[in-house]
N, C-alpha and C. Protein backbone atom coordinates (compact mmCIF):
# COMPACT_ATOMS: atom_id res chain seq x y z
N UNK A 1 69.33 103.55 98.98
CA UNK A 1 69.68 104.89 99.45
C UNK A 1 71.20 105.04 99.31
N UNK A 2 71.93 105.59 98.97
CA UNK A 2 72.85 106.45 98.55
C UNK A 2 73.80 106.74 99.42
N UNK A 3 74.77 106.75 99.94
CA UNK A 3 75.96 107.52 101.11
C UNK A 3 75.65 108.78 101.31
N UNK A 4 75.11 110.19 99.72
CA UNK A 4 75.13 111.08 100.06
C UNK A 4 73.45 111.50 100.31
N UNK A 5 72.91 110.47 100.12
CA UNK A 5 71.15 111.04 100.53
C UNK A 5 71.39 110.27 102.10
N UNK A 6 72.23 109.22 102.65
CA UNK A 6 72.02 108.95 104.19
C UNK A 6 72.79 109.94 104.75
N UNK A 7 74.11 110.60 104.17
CA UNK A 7 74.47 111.58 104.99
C UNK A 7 74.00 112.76 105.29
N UNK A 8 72.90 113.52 103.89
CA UNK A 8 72.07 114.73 104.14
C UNK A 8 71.01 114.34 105.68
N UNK A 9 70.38 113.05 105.19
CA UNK A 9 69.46 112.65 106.24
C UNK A 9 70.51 112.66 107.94
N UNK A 10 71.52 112.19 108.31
CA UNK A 10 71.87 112.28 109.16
C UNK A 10 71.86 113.55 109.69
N UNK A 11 73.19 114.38 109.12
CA UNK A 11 72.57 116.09 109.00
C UNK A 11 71.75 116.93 109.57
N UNK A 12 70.71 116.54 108.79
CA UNK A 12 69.15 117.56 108.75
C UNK A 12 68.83 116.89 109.69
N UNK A 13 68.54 115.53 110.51
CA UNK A 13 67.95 115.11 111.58
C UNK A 13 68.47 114.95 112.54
N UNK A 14 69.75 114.25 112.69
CA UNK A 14 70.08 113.84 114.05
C UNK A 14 71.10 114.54 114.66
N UNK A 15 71.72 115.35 113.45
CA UNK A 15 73.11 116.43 114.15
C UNK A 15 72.68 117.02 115.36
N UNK A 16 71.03 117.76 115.02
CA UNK A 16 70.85 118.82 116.16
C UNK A 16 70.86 118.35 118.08
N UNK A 17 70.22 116.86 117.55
CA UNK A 17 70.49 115.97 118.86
C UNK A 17 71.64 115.87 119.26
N UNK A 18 72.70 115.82 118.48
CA UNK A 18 74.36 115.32 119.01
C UNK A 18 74.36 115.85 120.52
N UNK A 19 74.77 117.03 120.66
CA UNK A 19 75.07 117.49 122.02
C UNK A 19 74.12 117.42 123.13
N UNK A 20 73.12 116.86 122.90
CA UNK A 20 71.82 116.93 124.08
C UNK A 20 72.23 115.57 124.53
N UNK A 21 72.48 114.39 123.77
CA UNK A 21 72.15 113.03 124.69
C UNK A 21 73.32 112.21 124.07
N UNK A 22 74.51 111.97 125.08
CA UNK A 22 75.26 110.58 124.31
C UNK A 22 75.40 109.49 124.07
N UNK A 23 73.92 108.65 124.49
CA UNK A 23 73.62 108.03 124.05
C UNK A 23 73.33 107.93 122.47
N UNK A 24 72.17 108.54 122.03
CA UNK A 24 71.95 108.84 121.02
C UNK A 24 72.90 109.53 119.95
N UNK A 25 73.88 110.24 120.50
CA UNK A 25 75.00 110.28 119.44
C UNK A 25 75.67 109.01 118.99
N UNK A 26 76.44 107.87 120.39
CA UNK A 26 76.60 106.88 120.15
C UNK A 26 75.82 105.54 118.95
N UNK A 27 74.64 105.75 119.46
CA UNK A 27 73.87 104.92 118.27
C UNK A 27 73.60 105.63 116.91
N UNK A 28 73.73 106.90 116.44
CA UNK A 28 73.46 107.91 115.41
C UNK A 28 75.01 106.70 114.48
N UNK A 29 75.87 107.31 115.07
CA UNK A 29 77.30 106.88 114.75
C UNK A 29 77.66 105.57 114.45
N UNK A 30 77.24 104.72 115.31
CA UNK A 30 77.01 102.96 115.25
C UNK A 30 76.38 102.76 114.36
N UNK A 31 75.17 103.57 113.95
CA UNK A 31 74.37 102.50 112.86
C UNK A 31 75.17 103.09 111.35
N UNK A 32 75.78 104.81 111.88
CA UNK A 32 75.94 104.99 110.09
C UNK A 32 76.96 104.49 109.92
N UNK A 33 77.95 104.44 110.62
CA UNK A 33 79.08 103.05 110.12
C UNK A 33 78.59 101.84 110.11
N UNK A 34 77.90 100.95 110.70
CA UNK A 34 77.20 99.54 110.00
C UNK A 34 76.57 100.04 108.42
N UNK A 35 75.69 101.18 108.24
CA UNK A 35 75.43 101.38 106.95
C UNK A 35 76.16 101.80 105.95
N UNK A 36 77.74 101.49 105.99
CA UNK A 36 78.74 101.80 105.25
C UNK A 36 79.76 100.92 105.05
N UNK A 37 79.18 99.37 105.72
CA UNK A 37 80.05 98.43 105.56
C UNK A 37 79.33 97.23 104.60
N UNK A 38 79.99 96.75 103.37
CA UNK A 38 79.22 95.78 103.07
C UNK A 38 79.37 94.36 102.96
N UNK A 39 78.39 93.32 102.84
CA UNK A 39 78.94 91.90 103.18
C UNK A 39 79.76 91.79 102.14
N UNK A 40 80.40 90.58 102.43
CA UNK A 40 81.40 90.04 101.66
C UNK A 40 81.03 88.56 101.23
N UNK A 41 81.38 88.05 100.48
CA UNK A 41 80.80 86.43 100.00
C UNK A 41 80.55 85.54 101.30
N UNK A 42 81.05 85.24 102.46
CA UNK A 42 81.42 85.01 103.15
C UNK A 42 80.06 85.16 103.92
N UNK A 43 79.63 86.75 104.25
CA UNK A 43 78.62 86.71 104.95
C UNK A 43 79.20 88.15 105.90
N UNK A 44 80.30 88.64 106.27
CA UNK A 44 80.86 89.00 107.00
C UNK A 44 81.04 90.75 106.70
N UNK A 45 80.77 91.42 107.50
CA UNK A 45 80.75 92.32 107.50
C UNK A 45 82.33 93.17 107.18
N UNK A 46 82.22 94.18 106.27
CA UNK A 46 84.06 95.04 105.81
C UNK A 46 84.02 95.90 106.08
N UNK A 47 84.93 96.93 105.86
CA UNK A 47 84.95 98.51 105.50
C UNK A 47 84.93 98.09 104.07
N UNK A 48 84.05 99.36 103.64
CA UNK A 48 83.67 99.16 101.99
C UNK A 48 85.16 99.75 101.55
N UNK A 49 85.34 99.17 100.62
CA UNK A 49 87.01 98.95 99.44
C UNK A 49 87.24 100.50 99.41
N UNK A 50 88.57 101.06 99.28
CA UNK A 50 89.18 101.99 98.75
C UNK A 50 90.29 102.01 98.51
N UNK A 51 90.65 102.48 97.28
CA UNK A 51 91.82 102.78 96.15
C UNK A 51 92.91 103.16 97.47
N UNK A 52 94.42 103.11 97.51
CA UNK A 52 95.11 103.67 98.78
C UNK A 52 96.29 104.40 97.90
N UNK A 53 96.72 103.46 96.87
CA UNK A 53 97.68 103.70 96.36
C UNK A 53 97.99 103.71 95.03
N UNK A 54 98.86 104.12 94.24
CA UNK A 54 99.27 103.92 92.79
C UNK A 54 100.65 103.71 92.51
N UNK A 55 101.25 102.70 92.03
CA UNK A 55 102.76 102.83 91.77
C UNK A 55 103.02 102.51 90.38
N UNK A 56 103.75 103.82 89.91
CA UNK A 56 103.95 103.76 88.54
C UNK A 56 104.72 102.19 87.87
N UNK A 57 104.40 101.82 86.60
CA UNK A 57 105.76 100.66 86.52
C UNK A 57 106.08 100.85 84.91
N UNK A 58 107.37 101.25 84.72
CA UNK A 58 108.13 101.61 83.93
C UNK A 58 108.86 100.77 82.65
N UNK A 59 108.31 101.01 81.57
CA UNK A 59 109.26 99.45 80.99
C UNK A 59 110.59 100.28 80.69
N UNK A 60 111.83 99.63 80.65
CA UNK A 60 113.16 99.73 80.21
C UNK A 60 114.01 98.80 79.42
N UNK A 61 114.70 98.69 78.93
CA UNK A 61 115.50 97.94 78.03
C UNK A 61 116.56 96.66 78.60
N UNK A 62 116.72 97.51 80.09
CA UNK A 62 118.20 96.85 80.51
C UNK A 62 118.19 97.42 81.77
N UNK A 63 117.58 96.16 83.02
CA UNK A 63 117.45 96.56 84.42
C UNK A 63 118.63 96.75 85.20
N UNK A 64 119.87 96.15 84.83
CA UNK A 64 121.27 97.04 85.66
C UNK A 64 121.09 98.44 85.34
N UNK A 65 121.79 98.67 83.83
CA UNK A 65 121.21 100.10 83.42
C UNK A 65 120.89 101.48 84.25
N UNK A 66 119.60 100.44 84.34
CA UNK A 66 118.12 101.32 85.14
C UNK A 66 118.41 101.74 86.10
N UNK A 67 118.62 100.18 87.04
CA UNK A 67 118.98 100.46 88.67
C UNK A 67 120.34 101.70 88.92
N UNK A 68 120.92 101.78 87.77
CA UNK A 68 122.45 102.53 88.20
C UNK A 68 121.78 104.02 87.67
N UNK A 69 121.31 103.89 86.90
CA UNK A 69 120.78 105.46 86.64
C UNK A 69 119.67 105.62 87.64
N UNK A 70 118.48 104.85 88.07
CA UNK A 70 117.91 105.76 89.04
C UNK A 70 118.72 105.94 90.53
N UNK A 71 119.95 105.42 90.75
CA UNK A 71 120.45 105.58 92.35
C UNK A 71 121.00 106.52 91.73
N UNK A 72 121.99 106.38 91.01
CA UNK A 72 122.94 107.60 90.84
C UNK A 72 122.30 109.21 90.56
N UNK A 73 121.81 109.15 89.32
CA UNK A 73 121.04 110.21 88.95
C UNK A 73 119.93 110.77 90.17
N UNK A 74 119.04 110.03 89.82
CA UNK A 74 117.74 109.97 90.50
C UNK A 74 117.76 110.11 92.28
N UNK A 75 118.55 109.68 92.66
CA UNK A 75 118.79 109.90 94.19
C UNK A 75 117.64 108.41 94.70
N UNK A 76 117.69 107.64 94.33
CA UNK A 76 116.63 106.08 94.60
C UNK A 76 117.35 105.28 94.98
N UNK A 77 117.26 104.07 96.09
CA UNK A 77 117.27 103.42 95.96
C UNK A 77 117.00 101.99 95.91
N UNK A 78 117.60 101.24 95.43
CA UNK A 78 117.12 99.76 95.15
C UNK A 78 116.56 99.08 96.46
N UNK A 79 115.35 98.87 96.60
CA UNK A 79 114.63 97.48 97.15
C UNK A 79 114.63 96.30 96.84
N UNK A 80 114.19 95.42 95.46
CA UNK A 80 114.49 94.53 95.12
C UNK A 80 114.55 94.68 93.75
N UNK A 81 115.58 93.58 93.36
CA UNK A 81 115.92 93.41 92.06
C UNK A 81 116.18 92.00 91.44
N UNK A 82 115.43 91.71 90.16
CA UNK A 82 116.16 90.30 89.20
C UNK A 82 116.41 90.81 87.85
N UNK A 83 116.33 89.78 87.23
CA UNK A 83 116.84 89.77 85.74
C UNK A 83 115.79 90.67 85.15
N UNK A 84 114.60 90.41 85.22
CA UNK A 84 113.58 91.15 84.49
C UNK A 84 112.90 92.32 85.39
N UNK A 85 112.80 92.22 86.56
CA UNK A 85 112.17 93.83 87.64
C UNK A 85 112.88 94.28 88.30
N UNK A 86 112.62 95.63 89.17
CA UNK A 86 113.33 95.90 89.64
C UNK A 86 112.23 97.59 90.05
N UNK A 87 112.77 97.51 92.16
CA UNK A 87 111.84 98.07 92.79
C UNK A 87 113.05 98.95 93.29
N UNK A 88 112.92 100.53 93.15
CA UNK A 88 113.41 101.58 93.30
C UNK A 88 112.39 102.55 94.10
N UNK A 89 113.02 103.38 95.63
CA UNK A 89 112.11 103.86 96.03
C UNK A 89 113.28 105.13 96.64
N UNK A 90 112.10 106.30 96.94
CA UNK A 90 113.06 107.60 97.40
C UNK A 90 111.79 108.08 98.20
N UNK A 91 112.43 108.16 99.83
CA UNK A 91 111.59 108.76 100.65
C UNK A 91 110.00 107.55 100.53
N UNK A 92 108.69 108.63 99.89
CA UNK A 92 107.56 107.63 99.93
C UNK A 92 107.30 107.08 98.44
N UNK A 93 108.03 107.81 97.67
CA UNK A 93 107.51 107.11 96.36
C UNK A 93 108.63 105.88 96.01
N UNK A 94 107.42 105.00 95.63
CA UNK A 94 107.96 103.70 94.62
C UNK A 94 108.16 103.60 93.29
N UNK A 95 108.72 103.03 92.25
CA UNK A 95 108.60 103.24 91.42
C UNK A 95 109.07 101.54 91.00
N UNK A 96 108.60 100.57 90.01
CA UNK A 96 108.86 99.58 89.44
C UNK A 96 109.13 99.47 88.18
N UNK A 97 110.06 99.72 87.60
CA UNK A 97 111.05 99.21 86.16
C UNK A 97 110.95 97.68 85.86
N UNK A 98 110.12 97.24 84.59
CA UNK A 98 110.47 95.78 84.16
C UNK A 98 110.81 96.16 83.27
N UNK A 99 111.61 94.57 82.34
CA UNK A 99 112.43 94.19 81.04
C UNK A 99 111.18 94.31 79.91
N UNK A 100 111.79 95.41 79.36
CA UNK A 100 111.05 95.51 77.43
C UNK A 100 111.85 95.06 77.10
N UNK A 101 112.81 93.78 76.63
CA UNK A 101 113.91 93.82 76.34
C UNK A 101 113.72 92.90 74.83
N UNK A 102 112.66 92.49 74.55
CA UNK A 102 112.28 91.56 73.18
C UNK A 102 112.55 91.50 72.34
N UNK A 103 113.57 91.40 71.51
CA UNK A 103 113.86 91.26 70.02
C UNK A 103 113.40 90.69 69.03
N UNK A 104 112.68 90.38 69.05
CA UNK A 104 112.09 88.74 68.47
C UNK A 104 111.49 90.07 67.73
N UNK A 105 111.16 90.76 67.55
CA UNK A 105 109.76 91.54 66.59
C UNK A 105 110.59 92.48 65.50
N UNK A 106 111.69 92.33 65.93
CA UNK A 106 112.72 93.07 64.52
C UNK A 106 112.90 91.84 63.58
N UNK A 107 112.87 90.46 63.82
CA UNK A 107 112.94 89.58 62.56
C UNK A 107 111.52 89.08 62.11
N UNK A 108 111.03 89.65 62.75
CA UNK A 108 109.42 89.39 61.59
C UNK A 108 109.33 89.63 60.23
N UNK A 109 110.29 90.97 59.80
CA UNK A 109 109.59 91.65 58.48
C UNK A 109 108.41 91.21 58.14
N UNK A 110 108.38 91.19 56.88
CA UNK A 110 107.17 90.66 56.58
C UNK A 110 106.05 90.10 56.80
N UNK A 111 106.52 89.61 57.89
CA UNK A 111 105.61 88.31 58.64
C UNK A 111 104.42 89.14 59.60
N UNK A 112 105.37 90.21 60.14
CA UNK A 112 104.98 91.01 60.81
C UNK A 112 103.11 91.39 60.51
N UNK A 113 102.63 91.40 59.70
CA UNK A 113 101.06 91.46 59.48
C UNK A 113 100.35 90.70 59.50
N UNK A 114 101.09 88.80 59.56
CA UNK A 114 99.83 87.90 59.79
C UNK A 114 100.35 87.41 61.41
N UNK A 115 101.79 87.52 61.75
CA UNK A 115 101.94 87.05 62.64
C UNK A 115 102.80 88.19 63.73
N UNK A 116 101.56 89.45 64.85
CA UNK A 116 102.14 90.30 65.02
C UNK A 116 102.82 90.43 66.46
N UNK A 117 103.17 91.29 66.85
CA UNK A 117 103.81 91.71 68.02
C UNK A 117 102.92 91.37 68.92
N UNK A 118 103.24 90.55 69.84
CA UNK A 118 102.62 89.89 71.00
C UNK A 118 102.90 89.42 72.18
N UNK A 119 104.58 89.62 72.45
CA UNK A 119 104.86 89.27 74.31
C UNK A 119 104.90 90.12 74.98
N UNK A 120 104.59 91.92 74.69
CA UNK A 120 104.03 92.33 75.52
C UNK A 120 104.96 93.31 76.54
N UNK A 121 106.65 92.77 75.88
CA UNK A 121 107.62 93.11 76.46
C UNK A 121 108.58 93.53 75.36
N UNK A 122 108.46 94.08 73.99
CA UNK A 122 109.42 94.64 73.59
C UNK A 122 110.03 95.69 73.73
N UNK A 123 111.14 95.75 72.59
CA UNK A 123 111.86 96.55 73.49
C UNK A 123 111.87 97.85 72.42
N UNK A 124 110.86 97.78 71.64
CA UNK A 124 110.54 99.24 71.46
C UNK A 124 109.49 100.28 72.62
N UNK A 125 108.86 99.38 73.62
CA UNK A 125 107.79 99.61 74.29
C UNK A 125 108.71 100.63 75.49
N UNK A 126 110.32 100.10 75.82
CA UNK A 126 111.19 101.08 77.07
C UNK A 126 110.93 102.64 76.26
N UNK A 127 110.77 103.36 77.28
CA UNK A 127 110.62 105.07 76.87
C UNK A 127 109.54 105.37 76.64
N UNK A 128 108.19 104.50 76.46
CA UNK A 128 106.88 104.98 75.83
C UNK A 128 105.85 105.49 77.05
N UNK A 129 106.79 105.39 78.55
CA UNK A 129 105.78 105.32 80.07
C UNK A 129 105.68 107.06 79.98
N UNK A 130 104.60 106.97 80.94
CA UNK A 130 105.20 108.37 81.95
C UNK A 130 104.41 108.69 83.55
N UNK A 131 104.75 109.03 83.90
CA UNK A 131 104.31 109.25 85.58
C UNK A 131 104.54 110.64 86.33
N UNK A 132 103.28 110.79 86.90
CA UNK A 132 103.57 111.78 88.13
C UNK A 132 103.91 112.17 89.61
N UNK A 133 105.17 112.45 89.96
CA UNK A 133 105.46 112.28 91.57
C UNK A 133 105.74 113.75 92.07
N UNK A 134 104.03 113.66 93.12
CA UNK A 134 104.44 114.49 93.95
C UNK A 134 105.61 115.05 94.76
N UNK A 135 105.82 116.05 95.15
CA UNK A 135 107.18 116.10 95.98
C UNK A 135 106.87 117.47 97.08
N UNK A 136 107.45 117.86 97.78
CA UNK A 136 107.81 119.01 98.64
C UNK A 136 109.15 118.86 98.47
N UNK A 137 109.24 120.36 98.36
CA UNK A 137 110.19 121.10 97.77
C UNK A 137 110.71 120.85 96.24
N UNK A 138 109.82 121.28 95.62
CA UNK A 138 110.19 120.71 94.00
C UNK A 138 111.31 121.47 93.52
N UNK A 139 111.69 123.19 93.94
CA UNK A 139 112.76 124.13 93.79
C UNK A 139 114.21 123.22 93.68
N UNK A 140 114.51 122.96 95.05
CA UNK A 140 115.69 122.21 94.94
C UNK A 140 115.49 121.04 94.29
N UNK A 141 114.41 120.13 94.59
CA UNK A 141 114.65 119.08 93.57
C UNK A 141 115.17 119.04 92.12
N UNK A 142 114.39 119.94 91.54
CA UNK A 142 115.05 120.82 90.17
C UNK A 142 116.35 120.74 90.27
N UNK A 143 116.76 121.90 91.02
CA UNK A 143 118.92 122.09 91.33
C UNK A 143 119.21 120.85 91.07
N UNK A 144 118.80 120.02 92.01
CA UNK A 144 119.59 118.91 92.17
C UNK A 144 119.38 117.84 91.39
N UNK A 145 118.22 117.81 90.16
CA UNK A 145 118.28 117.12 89.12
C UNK A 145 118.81 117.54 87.82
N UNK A 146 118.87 119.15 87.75
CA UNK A 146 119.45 119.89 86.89
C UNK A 146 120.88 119.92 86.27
N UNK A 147 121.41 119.58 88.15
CA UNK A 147 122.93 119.45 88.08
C UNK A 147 123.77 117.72 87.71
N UNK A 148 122.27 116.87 87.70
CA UNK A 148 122.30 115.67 87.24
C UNK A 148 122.58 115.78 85.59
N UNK A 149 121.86 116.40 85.30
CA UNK A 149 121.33 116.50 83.85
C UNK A 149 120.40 115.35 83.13
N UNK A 150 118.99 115.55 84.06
CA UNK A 150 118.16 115.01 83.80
C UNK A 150 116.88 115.64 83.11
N UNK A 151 117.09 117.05 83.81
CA UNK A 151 116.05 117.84 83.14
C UNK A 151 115.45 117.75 81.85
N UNK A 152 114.35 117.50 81.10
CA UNK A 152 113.98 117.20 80.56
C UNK A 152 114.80 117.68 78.64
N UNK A 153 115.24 119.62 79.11
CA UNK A 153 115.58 120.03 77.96
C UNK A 153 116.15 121.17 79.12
N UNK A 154 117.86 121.98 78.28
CA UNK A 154 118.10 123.07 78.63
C UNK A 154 117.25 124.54 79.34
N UNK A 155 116.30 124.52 78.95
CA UNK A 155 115.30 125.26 78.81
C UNK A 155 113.95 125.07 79.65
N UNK A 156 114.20 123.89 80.51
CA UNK A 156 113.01 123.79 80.98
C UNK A 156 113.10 124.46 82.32
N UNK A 157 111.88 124.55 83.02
CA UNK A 157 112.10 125.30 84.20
C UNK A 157 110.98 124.56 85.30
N UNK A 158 110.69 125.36 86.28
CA UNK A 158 109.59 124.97 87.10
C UNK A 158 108.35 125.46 87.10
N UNK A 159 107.17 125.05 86.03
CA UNK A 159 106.30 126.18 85.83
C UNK A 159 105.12 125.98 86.70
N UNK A 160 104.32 126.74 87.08
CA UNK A 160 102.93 127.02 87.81
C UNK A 160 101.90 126.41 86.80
N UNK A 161 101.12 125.66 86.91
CA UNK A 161 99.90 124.84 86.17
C UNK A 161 98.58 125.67 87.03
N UNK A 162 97.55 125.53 85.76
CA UNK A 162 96.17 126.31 86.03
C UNK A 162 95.42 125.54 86.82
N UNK A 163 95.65 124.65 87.30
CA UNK A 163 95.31 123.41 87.92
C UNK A 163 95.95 123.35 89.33
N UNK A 164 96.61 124.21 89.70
CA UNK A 164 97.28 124.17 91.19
C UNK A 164 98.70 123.61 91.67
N UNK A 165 99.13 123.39 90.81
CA UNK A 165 100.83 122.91 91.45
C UNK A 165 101.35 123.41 90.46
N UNK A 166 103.05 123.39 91.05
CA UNK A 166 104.19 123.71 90.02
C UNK A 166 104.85 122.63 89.83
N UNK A 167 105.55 122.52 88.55
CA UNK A 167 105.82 121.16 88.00
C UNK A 167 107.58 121.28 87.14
N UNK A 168 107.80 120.09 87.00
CA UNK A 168 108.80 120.20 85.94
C UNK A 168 109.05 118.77 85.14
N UNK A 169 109.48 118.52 83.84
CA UNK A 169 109.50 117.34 83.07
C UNK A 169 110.93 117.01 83.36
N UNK A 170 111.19 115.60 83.83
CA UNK A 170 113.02 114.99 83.81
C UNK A 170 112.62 113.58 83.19
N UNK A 171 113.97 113.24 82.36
CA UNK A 171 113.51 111.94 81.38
C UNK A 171 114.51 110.97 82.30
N UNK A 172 114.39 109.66 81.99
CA UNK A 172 114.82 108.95 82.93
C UNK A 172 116.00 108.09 81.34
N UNK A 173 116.85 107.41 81.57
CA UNK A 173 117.99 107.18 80.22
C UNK A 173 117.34 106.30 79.06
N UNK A 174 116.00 106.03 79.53
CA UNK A 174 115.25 105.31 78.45
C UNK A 174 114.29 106.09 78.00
N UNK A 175 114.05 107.39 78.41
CA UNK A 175 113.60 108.70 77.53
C UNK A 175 111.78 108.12 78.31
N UNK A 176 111.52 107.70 79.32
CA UNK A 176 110.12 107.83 80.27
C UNK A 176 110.23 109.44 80.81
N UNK A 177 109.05 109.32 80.87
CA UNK A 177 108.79 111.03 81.14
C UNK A 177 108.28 110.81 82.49
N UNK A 178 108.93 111.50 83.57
CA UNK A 178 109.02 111.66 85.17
C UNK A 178 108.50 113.30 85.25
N UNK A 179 107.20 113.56 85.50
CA UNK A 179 106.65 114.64 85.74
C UNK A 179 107.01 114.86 87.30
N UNK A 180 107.94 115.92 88.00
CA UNK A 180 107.66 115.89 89.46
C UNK A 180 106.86 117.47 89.71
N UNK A 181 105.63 117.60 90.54
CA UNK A 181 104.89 118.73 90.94
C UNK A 181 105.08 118.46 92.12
N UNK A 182 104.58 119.92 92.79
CA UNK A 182 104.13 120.35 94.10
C UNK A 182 103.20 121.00 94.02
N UNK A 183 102.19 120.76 95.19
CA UNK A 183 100.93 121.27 95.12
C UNK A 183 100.82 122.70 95.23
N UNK A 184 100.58 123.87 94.94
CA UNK A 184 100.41 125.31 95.77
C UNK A 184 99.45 125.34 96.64
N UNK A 185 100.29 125.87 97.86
CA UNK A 185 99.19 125.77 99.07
C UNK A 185 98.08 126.97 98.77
């Protein structure tokens, strides 16, 4: 049985009871959360799994770079940082930048077709990301990335999507595409 054929069944049968007896609300409630938890290897009863979060991760060329253009520009800042990552955050969004930094795949020539591109980290791969971050108040965010000069192109603006938010494109100095929207209420 299904979450949404036990929830019709709850519904259609036991809602109308709710307010007559609290007992029976109590146990209505008890069993459909036990029927929404499942074992685990163990034996042990969970809350069944759900997705919570997403954090974009960005390849770049050159993580000082990065870190100085997203504080400065970007209004972010640094959480943690090494040679190869590096964790940038503003307000609730995170964002993680690692090293494309590989050279090794410009002296292949030739070779390049039996023996190909493979660590996964070059550094043609910085600029190829892109991501979407919600925001409130996307208006000023604009101004105040505009006056950065991050905006994607002279010309861009804040447009309304058929899909429900307004949006705008800003590139980050390794040319990743940073979509920021706001929802329309």
């Amino acid at each position: 049985m299904t979450k949404s054929n036990i929830n019709l069944l709850v519904r259609k049968n036991c809602l109308p009871m709710l307010s007559a007896n609290r007992e029976i609300n109590f146990y209505i409630f008890s069993s459909f959360n036990y029927l929404f938890k499942k074992q685990t290897p163990a034996g042990k009863n969970s809350i069944m799994m759900k997705m919570k979060k997403t954090i974009p991760a960005l390849p770049v060329q050159d993580i000082k770079q990065s870190m100085e253009f997203y504080t400065t520009k970007l209004g972010f800042t640094v959480r943690h940082h090494d040679d190869g990552f590096c964790i940038v955050v503003r307000d609730e969004v995170e964002i993680h930048l690692w090293k494309s930094g590989d050279e090794t795949w410009k002296n292949k020539g030739a070779a390049l077709a039996t023996d190909p591109v493979c660590s996964g980290a070059e550094s043609f791969l910085a600029g190829t990301a892109s991501c979407r971050i919600e925001v409130q108040g996307i208006d000023e965010l604009f101004e105040e990335y505009r006056k950065q000069g991050v905006i994607y192109n002279p010309g861009t603006v804040v447009e309304e999507q058929p899909w429900g938010d307004r949006e705008f494109p800003a590139l980050d100095h390794h040319r990743n595409l940073l979509t920021f929207y706001e929802q329309i209420n």
